[in-house]
C-alpha atoms as a PDB file:
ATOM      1  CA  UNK A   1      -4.789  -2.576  -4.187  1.00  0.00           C
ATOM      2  CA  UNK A   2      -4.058   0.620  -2.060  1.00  0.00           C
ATOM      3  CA  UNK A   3      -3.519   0.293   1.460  1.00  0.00           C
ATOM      4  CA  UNK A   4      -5.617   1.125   3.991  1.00  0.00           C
ATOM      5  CA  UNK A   5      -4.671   1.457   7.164  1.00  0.00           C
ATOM      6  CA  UNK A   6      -8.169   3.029   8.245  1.00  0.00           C
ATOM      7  CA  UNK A   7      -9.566  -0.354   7.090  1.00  0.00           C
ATOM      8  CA  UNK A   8      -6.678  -2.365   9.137  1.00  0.00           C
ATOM      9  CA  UNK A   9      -7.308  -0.703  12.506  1.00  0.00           C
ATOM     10  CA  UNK A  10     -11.121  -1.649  12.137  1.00  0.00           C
ATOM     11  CA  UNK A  11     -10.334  -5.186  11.282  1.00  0.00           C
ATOM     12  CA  UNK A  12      -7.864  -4.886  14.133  1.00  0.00           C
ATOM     13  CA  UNK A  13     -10.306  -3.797  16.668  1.00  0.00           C
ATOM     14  CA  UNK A  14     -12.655  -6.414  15.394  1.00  0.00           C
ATOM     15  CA  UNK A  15     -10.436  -8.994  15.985  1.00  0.00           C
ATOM     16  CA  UNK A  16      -9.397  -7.663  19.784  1.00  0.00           C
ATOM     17  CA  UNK A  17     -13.528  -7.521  20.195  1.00  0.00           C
ATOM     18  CA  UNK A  18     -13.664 -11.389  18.976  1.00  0.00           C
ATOM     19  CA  UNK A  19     -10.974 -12.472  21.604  1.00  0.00           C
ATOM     20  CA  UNK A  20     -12.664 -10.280  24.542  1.00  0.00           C
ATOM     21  CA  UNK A  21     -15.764 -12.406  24.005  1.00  0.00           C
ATOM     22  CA  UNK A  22     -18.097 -10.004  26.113  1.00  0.00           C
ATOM     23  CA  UNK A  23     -18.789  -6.312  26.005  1.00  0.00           C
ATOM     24  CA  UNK A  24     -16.404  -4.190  27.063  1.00  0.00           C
ATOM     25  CA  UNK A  25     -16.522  -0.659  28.489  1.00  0.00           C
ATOM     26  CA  UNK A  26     -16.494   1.862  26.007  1.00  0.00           C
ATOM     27  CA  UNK A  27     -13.663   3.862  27.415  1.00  0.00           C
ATOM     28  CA  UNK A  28     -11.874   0.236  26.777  1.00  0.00           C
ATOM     29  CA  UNK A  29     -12.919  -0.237  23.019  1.00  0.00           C
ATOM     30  CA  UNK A  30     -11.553   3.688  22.555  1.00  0.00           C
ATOM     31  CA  UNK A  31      -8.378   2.878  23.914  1.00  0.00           C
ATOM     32  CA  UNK A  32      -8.046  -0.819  21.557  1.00  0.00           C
ATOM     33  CA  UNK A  33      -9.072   1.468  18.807  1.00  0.00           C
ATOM     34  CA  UNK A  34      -6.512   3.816  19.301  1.00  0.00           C
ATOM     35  CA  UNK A  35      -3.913   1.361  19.577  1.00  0.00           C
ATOM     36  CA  UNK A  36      -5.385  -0.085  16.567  1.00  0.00           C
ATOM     37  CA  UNK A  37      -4.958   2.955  14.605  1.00  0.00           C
ATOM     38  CA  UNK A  38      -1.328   3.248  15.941  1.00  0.00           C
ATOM     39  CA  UNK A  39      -0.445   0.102  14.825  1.00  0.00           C
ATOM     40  CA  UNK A  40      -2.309   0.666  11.328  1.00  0.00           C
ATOM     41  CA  UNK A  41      -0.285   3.480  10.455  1.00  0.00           C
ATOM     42  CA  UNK A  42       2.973   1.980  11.556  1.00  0.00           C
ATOM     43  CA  UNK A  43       2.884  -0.722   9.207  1.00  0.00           C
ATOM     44  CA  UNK A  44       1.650   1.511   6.441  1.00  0.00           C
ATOM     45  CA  UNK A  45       4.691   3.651   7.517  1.00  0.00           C
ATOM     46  CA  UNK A  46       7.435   0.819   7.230  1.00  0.00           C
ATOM     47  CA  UNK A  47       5.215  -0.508   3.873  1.00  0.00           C
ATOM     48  CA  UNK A  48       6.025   2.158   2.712  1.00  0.00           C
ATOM     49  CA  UNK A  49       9.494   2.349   2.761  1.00  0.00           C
ATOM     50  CA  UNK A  50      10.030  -0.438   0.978  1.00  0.00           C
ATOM     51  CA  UNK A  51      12.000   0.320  -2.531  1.00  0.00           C
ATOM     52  CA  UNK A  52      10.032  -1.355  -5.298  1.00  0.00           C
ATOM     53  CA  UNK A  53      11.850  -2.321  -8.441  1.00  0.00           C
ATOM     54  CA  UNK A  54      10.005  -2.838 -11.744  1.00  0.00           C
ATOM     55  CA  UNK A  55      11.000  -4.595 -14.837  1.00  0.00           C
ATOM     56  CA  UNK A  56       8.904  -3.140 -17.454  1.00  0.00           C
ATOM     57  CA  UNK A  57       8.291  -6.093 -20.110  1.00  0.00           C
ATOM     58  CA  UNK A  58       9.161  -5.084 -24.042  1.00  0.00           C
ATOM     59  CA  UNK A  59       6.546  -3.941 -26.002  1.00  0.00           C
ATOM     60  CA  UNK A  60       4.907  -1.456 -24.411  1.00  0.00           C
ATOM     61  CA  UNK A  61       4.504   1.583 -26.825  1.00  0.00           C
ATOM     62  CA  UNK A  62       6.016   4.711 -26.689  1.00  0.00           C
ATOM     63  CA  UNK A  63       6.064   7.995 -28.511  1.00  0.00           C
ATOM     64  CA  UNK A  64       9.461   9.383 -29.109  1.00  0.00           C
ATOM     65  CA  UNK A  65      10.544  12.346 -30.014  1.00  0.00           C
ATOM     66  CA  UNK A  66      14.523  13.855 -31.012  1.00  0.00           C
ATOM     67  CA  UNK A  67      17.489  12.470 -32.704  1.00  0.00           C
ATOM     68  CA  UNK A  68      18.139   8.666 -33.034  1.00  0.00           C
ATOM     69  CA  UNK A  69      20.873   9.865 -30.396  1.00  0.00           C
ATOM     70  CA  UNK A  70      18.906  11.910 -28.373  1.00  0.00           C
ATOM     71  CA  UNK A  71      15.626  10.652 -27.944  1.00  0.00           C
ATOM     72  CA  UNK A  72      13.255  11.407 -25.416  1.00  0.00           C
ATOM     73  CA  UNK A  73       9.250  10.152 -24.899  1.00  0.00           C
ATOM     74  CA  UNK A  74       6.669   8.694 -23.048  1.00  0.00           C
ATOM     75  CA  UNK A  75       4.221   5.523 -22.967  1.00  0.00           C
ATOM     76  CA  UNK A  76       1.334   5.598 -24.953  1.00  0.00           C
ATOM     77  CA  UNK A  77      -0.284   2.252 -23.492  1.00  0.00           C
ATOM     78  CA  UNK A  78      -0.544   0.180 -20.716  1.00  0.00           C
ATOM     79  CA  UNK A  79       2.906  -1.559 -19.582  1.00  0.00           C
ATOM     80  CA  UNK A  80       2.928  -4.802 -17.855  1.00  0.00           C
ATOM     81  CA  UNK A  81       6.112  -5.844 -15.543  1.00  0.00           C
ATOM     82  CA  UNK A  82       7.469  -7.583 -12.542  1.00  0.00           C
ATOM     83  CA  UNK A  83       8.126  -6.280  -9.448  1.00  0.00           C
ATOM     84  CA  UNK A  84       9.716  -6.893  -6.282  1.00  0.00           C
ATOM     85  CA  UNK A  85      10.309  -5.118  -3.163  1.00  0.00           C
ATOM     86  CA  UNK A  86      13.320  -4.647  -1.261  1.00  0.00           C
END
Protein backbone atom coordinates (compact mmCIF):
# COMPACT_ATOMS: atom_id res chain seq x y z
CA UNK A 1 0.00 0.00 0.00
CA UNK A 2 1.50 3.51 -0.86
CA UNK A 3 1.38 6.11 1.59
CA UNK A 4 -0.63 8.84 1.66
CA UNK A 5 -0.08 11.50 3.57
CA UNK A 6 -2.92 13.63 1.76
CA UNK A 7 -5.24 10.87 3.07
CA UNK A 8 -3.56 11.07 6.77
CA UNK A 9 -4.04 14.82 7.25
CA UNK A 10 -7.85 14.34 6.34
CA UNK A 11 -8.24 11.52 8.73
CA UNK A 12 -6.25 13.76 11.05
CA UNK A 13 -8.49 16.67 10.81
CA UNK A 14 -11.40 14.35 11.14
CA UNK A 15 -10.34 13.12 14.18
CA UNK A 16 -9.45 16.86 15.76
CA UNK A 17 -13.28 17.67 14.38
CA UNK A 18 -14.59 14.45 16.47
CA UNK A 19 -12.85 15.69 19.75
CA UNK A 20 -14.06 19.50 19.20
CA UNK A 21 -17.60 18.13 19.32
CA UNK A 22 -19.22 21.45 17.91
CA UNK A 23 -18.55 23.58 14.89
CA UNK A 24 -15.74 25.44 14.81
CA UNK A 25 -14.82 28.65 12.99
CA UNK A 26 -13.55 28.11 9.73
CA UNK A 27 -10.43 30.13 10.10
CA UNK A 28 -9.96 27.34 13.05
CA UNK A 29 -10.56 24.13 10.87
CA UNK A 30 -7.85 25.90 8.22
CA UNK A 31 -5.39 26.22 10.75
CA UNK A 32 -6.04 22.14 12.24
CA UNK A 33 -5.80 21.34 8.61
CA UNK A 34 -2.68 22.86 8.11
CA UNK A 35 -1.17 21.40 11.02
CA UNK A 36 -2.62 18.27 9.82
CA UNK A 37 -0.88 18.41 6.62
CA UNK A 38 2.40 19.31 8.50
CA UNK A 39 2.27 16.50 10.50
CA UNK A 40 1.24 14.18 7.40
CA UNK A 41 4.22 14.92 5.58
CA UNK A 42 6.55 14.62 8.50
CA UNK A 43 5.86 11.16 9.11
CA UNK A 44 5.89 10.34 5.43
CA UNK A 45 9.30 12.16 5.59
CA UNK A 46 10.89 10.02 8.51
CA UNK A 47 8.84 6.75 6.75
CA UNK A 48 10.69 7.28 4.43
CA UNK A 49 13.96 7.09 5.58
CA UNK A 50 13.74 3.98 6.81
CA UNK A 51 16.32 1.40 4.97
CA UNK A 52 14.30 -1.62 3.89
CA UNK A 53 16.09 -4.90 3.47
CA UNK A 54 14.67 -7.69 1.28
CA UNK A 55 15.41 -11.31 1.17
CA UNK A 56 14.36 -12.37 -2.16
CA UNK A 57 13.13 -16.18 -1.74
CA UNK A 58 14.84 -18.85 -4.41
CA UNK A 59 13.10 -19.52 -7.33
CA UNK A 60 12.23 -16.63 -8.84
CA UNK A 61 13.27 -16.77 -12.60
CA UNK A 62 15.75 -14.99 -14.26
CA UNK A 63 17.20 -14.56 -17.70
CA UNK A 64 20.92 -14.57 -17.82
CA UNK A 65 23.09 -13.68 -20.12
CA UNK A 66 27.44 -13.99 -20.34
CA UNK A 67 29.94 -16.45 -19.20
CA UNK A 68 29.25 -18.99 -16.36
CA UNK A 69 31.83 -16.43 -14.73
CA UNK A 70 30.44 -13.42 -15.80
CA UNK A 71 26.90 -13.48 -15.83
CA UNK A 72 24.62 -10.77 -15.80
CA UNK A 73 20.40 -10.70 -16.05
CA UNK A 74 17.23 -9.80 -14.87
CA UNK A 75 13.84 -11.34 -13.39
CA UNK A 76 11.48 -12.62 -15.64
CA UNK A 77 8.60 -13.23 -12.94
CA UNK A 78 7.24 -12.16 -9.92
CA UNK A 79 9.66 -12.59 -6.73
CA UNK A 80 8.30 -13.08 -3.36
CA UNK A 81 10.55 -12.13 -0.11
CA UNK A 82 10.77 -10.85 3.38
CA UNK A 83 11.40 -7.65 4.44
CA UNK A 84 12.21 -5.61 7.28
CA UNK A 85 12.94 -2.11 7.98
CA UNK A 86 15.62 -0.59 9.82
Amino acid sequence: MPLNPTKLAANLTDIDMEVQGAEVEPDVKQRIQQKNQKIAMAIDAYIRQATVNVTVAPGTPVATAGSPAAQTGVTTGPGTGVGSIT
